[in-house]
PDB file of N, CA and C in Angstrom:
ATOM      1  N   UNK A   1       0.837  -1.175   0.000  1.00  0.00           N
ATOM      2  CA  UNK A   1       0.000   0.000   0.000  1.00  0.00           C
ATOM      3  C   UNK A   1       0.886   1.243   0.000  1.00  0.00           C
ATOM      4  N   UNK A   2       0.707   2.420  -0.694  1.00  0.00           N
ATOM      5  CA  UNK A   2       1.329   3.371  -1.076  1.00  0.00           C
ATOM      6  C   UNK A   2       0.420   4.483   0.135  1.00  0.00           C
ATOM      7  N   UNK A   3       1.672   5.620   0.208  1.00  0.00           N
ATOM      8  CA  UNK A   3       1.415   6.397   1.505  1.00  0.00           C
ATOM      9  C   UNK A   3       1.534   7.800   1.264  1.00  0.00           C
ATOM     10  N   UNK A   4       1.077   8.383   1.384  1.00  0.00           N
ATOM     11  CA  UNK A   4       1.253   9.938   0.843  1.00  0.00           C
ATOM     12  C   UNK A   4       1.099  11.064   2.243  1.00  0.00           C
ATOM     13  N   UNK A   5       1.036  12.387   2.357  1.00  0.00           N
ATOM     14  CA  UNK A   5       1.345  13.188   3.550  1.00  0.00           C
ATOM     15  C   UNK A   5       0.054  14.513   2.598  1.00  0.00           C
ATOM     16  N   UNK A   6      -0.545  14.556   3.854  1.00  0.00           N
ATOM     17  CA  UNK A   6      -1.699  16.035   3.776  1.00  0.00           C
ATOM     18  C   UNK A   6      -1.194  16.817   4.741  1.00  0.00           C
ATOM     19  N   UNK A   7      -2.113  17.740   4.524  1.00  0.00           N
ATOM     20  CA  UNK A   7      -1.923  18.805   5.588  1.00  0.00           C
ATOM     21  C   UNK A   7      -3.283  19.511   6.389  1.00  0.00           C
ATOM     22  N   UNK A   8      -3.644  19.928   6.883  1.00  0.00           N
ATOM     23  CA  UNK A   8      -4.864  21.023   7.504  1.00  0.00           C
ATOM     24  C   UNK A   8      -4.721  22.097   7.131  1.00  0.00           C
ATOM     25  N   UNK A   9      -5.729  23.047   6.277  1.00  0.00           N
ATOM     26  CA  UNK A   9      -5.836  23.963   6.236  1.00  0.00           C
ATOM     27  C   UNK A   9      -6.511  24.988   6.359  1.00  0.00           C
ATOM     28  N   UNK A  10      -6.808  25.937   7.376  1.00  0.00           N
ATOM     29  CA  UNK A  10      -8.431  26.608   7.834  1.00  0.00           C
ATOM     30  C   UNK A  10      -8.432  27.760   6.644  1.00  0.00           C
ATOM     31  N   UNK A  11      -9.065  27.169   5.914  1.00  0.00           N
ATOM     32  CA  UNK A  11      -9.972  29.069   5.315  1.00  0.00           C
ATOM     33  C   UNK A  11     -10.805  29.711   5.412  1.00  0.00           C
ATOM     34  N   UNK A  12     -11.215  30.759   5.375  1.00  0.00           N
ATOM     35  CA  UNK A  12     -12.386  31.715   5.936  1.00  0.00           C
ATOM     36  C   UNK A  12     -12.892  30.870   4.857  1.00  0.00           C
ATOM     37  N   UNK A  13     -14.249  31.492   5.238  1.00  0.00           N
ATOM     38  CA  UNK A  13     -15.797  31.757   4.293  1.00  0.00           C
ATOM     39  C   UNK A  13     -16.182  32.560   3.701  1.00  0.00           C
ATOM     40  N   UNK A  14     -15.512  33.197   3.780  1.00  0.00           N
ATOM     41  CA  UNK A  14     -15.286  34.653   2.805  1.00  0.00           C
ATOM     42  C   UNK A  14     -14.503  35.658   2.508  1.00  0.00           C
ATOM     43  N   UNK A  15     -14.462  36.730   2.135  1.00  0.00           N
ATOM     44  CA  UNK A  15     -12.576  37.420   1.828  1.00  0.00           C
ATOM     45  C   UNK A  15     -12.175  38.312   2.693  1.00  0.00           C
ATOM     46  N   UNK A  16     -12.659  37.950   4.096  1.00  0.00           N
ATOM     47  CA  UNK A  16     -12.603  39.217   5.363  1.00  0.00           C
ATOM     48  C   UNK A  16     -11.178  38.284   6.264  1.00  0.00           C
ATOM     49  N   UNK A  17     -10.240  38.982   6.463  1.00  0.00           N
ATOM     50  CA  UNK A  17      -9.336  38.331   7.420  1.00  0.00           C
ATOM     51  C   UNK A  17      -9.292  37.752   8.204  1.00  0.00           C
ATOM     52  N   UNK A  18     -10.545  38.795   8.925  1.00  0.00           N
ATOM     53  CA  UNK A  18     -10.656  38.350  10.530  1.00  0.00           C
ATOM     54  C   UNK A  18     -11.704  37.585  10.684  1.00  0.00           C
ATOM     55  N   UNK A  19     -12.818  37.255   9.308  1.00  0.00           N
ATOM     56  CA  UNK A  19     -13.637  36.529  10.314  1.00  0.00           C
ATOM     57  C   UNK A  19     -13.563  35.221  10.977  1.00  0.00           C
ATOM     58  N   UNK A  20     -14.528  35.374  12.110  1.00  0.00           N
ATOM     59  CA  UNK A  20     -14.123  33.377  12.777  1.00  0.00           C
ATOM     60  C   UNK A  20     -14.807  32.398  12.153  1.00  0.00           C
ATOM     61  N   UNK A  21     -15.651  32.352  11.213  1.00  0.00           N
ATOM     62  CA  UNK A  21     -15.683  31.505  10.131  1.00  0.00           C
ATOM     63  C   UNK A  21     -15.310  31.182   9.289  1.00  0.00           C
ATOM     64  N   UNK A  22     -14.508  29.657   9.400  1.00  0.00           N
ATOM     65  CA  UNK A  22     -13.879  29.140   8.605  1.00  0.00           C
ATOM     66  C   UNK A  22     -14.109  27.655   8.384  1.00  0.00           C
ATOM     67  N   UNK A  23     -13.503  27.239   7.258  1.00  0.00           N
ATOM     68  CA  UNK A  23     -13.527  25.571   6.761  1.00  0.00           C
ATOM     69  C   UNK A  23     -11.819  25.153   7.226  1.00  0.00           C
ATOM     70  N   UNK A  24     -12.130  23.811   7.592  1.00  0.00           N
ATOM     71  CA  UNK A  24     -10.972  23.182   7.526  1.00  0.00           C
ATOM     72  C   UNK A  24     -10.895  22.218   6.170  1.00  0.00           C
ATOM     73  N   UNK A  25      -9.876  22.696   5.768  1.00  0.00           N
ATOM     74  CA  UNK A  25      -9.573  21.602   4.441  1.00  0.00           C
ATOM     75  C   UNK A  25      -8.375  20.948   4.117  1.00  0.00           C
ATOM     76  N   UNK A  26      -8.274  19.510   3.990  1.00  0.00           N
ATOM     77  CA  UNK A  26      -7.077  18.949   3.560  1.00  0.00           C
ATOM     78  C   UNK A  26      -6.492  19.007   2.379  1.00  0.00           C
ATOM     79  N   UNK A  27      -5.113  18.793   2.436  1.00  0.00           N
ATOM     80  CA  UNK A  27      -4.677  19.507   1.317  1.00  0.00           C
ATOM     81  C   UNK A  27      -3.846  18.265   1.108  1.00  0.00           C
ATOM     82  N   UNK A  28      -3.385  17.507   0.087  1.00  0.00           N
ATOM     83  CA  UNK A  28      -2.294  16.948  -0.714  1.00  0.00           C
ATOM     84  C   UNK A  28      -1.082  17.629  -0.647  1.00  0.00           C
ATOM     85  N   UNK A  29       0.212  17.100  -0.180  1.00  0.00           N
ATOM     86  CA  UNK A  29       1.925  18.006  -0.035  1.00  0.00           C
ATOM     87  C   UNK A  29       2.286  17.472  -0.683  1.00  0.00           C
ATOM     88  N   UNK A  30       2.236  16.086  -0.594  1.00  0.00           N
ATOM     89  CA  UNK A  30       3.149  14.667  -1.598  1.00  0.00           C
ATOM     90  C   UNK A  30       1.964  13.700  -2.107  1.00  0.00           C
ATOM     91  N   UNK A  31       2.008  13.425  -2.811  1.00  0.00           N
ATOM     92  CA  UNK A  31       1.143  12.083  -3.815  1.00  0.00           C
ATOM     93  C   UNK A  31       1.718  10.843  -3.064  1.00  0.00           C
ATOM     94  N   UNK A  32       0.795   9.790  -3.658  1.00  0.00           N
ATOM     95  CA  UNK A  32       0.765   8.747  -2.487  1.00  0.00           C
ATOM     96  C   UNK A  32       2.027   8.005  -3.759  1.00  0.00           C
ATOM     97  N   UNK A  33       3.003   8.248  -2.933  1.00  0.00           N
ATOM     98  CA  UNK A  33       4.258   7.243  -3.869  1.00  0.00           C
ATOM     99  C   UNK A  33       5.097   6.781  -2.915  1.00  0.00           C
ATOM    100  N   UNK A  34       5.022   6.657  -1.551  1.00  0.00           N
ATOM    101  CA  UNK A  34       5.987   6.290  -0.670  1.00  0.00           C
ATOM    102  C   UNK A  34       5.469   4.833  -0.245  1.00  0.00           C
ATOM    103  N   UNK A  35       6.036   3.837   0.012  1.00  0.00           N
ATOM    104  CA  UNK A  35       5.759   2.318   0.570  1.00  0.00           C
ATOM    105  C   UNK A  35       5.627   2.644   2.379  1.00  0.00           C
ATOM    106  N   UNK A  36       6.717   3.567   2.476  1.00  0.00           N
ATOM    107  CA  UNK A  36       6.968   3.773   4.311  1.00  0.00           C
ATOM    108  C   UNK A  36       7.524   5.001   4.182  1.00  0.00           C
ATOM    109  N   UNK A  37       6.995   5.760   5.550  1.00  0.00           N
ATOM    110  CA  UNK A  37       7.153   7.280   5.312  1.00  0.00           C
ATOM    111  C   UNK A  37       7.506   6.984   7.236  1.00  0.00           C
ATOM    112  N   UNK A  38       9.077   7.333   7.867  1.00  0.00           N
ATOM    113  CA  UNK A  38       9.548   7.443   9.001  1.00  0.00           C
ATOM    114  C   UNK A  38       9.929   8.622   9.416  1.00  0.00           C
ATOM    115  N   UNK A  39       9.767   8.324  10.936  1.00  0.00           N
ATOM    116  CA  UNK A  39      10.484  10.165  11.502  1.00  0.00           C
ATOM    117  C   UNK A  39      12.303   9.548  11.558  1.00  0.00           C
ATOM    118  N   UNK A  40      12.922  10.619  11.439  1.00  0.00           N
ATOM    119  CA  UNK A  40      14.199  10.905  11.575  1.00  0.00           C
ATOM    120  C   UNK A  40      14.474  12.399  12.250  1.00  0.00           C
ATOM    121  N   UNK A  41      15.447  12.916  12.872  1.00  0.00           N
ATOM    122  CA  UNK A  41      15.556  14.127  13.630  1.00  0.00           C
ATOM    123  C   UNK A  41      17.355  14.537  13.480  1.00  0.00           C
ATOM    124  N   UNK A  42      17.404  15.707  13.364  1.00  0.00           N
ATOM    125  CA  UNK A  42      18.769  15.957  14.006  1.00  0.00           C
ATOM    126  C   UNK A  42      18.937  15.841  15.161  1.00  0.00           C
ATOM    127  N   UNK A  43      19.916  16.115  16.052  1.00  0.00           N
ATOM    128  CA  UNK A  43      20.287  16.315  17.170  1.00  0.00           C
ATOM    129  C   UNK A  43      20.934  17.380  16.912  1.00  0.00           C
ATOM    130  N   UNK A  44      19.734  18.644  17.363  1.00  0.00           N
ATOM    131  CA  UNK A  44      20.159  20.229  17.667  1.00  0.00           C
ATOM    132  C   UNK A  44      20.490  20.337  18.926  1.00  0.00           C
ATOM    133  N   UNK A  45      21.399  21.097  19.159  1.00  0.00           N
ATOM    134  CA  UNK A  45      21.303  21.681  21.045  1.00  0.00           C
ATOM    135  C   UNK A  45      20.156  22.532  21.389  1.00  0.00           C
ATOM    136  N   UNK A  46      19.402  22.943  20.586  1.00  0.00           N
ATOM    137  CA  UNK A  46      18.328  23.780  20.788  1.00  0.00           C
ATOM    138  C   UNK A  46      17.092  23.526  20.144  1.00  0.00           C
ATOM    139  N   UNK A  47      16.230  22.581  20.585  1.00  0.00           N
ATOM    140  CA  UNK A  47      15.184  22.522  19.280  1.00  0.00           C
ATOM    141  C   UNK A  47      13.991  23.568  19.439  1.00  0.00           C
ATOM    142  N   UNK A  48      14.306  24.602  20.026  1.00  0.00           N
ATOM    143  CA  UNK A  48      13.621  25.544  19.320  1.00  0.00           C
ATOM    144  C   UNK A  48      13.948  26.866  18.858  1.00  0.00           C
ATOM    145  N   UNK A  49      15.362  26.885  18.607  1.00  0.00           N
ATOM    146  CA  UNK A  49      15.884  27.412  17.591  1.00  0.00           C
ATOM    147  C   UNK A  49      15.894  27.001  15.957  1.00  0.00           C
ATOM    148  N   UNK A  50      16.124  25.684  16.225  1.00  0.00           N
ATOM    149  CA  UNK A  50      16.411  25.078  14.634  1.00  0.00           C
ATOM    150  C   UNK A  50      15.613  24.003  15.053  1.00  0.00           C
ATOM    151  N   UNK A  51      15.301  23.560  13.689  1.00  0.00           N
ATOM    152  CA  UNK A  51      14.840  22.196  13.338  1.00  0.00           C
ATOM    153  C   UNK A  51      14.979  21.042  13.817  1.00  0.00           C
ATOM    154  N   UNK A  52      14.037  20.128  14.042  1.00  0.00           N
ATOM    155  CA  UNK A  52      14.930  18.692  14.427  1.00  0.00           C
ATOM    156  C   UNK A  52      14.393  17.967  13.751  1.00  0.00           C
ATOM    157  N   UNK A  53      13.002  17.716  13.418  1.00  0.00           N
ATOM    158  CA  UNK A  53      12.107  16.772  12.713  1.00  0.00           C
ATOM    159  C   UNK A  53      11.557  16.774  11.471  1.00  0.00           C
ATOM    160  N   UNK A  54      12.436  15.404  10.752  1.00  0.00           N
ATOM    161  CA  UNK A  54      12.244  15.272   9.576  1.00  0.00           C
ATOM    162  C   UNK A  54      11.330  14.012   9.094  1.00  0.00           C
ATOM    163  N   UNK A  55      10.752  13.650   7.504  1.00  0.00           N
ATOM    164  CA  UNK A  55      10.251  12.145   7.619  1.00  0.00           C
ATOM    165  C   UNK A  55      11.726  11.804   6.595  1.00  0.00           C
ATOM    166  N   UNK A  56      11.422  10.569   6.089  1.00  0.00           N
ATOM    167  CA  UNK A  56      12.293   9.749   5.844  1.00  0.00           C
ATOM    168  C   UNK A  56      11.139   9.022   4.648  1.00  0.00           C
ATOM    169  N   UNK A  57      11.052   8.585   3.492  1.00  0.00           N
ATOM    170  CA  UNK A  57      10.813   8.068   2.712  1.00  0.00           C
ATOM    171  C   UNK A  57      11.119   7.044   1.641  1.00  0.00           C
ATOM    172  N   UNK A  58      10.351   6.373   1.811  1.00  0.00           N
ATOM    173  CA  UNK A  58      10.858   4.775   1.450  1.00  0.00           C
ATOM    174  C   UNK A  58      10.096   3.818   0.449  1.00  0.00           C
ATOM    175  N   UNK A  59      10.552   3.556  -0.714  1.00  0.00           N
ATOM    176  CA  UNK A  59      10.014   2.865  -1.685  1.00  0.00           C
ATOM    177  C   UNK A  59      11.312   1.900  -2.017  1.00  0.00           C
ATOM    178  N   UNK A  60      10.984   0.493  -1.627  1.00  0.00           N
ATOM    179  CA  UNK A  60      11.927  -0.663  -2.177  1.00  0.00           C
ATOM    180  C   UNK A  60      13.319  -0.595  -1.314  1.00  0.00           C
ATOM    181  N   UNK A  61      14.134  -0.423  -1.961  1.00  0.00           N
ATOM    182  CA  UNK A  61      15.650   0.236  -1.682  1.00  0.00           C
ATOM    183  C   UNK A  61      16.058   1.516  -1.626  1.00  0.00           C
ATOM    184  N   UNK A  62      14.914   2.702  -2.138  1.00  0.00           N
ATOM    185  CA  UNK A  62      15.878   4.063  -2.105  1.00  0.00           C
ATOM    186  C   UNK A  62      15.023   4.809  -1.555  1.00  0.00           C
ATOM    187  N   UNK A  63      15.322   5.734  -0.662  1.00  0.00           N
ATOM    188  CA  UNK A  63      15.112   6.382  -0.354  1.00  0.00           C
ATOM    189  C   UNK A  63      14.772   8.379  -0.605  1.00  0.00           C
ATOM    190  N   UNK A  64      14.107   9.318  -0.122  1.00  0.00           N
ATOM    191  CA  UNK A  64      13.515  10.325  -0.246  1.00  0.00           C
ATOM    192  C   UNK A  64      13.290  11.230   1.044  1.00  0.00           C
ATOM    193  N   UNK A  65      13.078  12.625   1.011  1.00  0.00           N
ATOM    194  CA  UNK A  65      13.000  13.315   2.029  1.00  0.00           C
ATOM    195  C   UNK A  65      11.683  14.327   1.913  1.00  0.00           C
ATOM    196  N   UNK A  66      11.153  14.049   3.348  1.00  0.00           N
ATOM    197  CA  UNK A  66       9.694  15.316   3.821  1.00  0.00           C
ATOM    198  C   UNK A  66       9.824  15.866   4.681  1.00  0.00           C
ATOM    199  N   UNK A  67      10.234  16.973   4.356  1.00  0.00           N
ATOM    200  CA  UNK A  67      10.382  18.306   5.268  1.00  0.00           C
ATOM    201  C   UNK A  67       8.678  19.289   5.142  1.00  0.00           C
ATOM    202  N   UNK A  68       8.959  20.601   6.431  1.00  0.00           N
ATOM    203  CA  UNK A  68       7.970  21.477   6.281  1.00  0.00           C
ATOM    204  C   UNK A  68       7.664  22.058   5.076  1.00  0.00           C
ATOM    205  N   UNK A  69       8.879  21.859   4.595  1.00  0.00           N
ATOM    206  CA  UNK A  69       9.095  22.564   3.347  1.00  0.00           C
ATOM    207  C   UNK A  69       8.883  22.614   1.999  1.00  0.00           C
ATOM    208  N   UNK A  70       8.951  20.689   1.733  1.00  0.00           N
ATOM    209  CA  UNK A  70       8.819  20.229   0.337  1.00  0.00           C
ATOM    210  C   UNK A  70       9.627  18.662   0.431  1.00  0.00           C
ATOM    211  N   UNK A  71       9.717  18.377  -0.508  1.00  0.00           N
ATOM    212  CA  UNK A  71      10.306  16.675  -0.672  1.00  0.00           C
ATOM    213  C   UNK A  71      11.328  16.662  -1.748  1.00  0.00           C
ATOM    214  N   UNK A  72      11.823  15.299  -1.545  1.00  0.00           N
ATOM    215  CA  UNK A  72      12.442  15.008  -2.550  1.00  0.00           C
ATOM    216  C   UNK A  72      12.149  13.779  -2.874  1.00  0.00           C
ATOM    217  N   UNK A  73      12.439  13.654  -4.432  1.00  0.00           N
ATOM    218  CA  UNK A  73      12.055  12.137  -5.068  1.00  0.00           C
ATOM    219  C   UNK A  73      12.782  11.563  -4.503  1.00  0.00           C
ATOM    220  N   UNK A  74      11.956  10.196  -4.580  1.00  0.00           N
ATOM    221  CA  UNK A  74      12.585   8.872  -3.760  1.00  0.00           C
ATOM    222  C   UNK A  74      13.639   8.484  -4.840  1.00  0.00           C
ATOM    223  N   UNK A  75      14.302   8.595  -5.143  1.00  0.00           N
ATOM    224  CA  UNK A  75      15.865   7.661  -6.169  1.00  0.00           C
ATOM    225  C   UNK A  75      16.890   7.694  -5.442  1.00  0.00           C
ATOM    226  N   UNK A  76      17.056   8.021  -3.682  1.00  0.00           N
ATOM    227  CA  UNK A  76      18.391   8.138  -3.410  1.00  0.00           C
ATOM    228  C   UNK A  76      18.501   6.204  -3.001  1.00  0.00           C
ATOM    229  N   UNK A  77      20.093   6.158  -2.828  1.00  0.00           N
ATOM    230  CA  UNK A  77      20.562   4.556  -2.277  1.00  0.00           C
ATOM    231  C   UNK A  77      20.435   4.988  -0.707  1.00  0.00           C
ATOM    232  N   UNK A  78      20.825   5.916   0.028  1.00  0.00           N
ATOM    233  CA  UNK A  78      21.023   6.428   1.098  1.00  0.00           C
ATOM    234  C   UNK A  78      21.427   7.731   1.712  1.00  0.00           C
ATOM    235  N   UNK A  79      21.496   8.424   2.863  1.00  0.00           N
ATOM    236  CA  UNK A  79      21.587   9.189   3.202  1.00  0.00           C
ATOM    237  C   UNK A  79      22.462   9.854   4.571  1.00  0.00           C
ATOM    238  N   UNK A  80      23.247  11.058   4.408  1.00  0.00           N
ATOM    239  CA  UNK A  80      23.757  11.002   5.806  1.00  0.00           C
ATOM    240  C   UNK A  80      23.373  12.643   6.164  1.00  0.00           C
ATOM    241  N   UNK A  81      23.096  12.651   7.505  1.00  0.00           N
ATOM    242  CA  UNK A  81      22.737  14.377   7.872  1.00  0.00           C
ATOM    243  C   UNK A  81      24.013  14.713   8.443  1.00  0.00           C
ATOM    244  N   UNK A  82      24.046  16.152   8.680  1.00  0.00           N
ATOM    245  CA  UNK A  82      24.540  17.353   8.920  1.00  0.00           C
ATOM    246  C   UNK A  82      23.760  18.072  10.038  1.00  0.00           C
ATOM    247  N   UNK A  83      24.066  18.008  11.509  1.00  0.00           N
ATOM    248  CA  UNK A  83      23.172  18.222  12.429  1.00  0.00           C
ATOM    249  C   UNK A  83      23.465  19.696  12.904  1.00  0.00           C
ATOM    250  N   UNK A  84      24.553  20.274  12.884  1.00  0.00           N
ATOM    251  CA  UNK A  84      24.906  21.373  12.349  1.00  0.00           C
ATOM    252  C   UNK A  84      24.226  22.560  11.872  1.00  0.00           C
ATOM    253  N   UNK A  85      24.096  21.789  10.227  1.00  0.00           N
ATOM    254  CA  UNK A  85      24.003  22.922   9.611  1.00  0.00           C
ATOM    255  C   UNK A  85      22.229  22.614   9.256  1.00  0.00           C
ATOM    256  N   UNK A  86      21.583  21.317   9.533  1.00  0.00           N
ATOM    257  CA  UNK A  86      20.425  20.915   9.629  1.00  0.00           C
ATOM    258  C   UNK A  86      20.192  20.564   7.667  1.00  0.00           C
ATOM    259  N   UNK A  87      21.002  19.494   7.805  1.00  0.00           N
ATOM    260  CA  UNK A  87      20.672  19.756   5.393  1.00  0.00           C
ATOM    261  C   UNK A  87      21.111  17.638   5.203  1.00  0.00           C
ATOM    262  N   UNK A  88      21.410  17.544   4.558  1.00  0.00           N
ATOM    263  CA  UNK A  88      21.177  16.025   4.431  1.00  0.00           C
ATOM    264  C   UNK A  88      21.862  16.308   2.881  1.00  0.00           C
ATOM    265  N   UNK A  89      22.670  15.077   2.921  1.00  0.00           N
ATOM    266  CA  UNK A  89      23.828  14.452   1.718  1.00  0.00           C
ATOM    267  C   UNK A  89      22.960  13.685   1.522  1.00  0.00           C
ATOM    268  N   UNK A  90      22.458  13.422  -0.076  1.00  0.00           N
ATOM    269  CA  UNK A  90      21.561  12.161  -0.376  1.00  0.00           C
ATOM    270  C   UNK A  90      22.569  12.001  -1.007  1.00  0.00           C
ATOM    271  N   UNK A  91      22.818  10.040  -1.398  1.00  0.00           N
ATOM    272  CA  UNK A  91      23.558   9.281  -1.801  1.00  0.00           C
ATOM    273  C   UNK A  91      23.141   8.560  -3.003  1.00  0.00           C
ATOM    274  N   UNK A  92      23.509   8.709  -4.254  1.00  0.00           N
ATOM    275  CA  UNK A  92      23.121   7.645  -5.140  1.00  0.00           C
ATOM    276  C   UNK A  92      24.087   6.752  -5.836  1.00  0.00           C
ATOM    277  N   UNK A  93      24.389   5.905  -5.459  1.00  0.00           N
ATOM    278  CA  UNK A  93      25.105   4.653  -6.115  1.00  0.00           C
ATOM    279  C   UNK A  93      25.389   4.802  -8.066  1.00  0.00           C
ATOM    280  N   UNK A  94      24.891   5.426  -8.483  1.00  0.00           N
ATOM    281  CA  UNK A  94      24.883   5.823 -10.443  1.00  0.00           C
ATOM    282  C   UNK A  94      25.372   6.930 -10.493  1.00  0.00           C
ATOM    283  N   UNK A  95      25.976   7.878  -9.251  1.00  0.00           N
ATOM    284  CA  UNK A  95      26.055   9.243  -9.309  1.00  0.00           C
ATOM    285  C   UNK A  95      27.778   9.250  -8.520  1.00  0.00           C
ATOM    286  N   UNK A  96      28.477  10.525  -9.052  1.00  0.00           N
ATOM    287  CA  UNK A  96      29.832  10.800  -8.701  1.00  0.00           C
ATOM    288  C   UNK A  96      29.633  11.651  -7.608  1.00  0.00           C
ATOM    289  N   UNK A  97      29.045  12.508  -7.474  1.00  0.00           N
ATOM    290  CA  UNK A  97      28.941  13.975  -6.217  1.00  0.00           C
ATOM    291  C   UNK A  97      27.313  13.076  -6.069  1.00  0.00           C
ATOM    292  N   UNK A  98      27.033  13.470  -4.394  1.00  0.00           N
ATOM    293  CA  UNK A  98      26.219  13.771  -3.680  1.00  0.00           C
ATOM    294  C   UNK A  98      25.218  14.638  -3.969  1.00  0.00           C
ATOM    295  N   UNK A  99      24.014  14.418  -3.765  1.00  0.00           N
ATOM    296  CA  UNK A  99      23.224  16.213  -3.700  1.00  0.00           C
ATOM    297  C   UNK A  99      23.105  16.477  -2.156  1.00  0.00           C
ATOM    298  N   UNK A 100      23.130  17.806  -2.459  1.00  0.00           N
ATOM    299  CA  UNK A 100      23.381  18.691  -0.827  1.00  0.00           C
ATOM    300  C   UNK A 100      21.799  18.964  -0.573  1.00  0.00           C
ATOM    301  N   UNK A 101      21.147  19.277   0.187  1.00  0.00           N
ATOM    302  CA  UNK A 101      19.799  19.799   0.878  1.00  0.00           C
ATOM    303  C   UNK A 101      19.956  19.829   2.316  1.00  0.00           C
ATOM    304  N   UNK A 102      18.775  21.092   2.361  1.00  0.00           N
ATOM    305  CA  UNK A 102      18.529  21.305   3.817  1.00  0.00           C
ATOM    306  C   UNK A 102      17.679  21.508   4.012  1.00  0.00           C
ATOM    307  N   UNK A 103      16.731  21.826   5.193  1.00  0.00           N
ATOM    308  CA  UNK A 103      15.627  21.209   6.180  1.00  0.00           C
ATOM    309  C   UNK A 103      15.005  22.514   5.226  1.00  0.00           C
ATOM    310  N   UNK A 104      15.292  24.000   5.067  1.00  0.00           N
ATOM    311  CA  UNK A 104      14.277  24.532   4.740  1.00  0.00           C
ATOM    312  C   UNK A 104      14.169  25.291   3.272  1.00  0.00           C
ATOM    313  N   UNK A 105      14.819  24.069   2.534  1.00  0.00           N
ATOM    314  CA  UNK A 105      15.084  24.156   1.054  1.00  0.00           C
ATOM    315  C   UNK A 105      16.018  22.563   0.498  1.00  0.00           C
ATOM    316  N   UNK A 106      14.367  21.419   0.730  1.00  0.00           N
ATOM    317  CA  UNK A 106      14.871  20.509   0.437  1.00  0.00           C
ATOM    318  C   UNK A 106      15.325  20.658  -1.233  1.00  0.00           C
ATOM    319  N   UNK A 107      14.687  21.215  -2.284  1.00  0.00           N
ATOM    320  CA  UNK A 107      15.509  21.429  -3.561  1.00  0.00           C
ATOM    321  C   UNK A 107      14.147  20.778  -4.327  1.00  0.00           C
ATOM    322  N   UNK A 108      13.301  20.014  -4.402  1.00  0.00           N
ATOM    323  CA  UNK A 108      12.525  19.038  -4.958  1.00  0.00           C
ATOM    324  C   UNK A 108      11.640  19.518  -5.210  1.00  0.00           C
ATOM    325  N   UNK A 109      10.269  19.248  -4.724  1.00  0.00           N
ATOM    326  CA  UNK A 109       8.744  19.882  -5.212  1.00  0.00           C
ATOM    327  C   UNK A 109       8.586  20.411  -3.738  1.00  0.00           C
ATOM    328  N   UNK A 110       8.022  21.971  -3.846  1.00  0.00           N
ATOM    329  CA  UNK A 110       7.487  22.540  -2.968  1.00  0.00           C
ATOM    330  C   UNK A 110       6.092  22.265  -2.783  1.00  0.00           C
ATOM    331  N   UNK A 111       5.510  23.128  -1.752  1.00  0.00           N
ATOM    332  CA  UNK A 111       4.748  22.929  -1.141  1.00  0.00           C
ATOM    333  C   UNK A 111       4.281  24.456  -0.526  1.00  0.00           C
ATOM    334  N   UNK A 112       2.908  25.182  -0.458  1.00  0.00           N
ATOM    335  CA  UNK A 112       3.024  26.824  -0.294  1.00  0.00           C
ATOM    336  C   UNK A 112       2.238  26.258   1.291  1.00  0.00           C
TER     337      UNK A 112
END
């Protein structure tokens, strides 16, 4: 079974800012293409300065990343983070250099 990630989103009922009527509506971030979708985290000294919580995405053997931010296609072999600087080295076995990403510009398909 294939797994995909929504979101909540409240909108008014009409084009006034403030009013307190609103809909909640789900929204689609990623299409259902993941087999297993896991948490993974940095280890910040501060997690509420920076980031800690990421998912982890999983189809077969390779792996993918879901941030607040946006994703990346699943084609990596593996992955190593940067707790630091909060960004993730994806690894592909067919590839010479690494791709670089970080928590709030995974590089892939956004998400508003």
């Amino acid at each position: 079974m294939k797994r995909g990630a929504f979101r909540a989103v409240c909108q008014s009922t009409n084009n006034k800012p403030h009013n307190r009527h609103y809909l909640t509506v789900v929204e689609t971030i990623m299409p259902w293409i993941a087999d297993e979708i896991y948490e993974d985290e940095f280890m910040v000294d501060n997690p509420e300065e920076m980031p800690s919580l990421f998912f982890m995405l999983r189809t077969d053997n390779k792996v993918g990343v879901l941030t607040d931010h946006g994703f990346l296609d699943i084609i990596y072999d593996t992955y190593e983070t940067n707790n630091r600087d909060c960004s993730f080295r994806l690894i592909r076995k067919d590839k010479k250099r690494a791709r670089r990403a970080n928590w709030w510009q995974p590089g892939g398909k956004r998400f508003t």
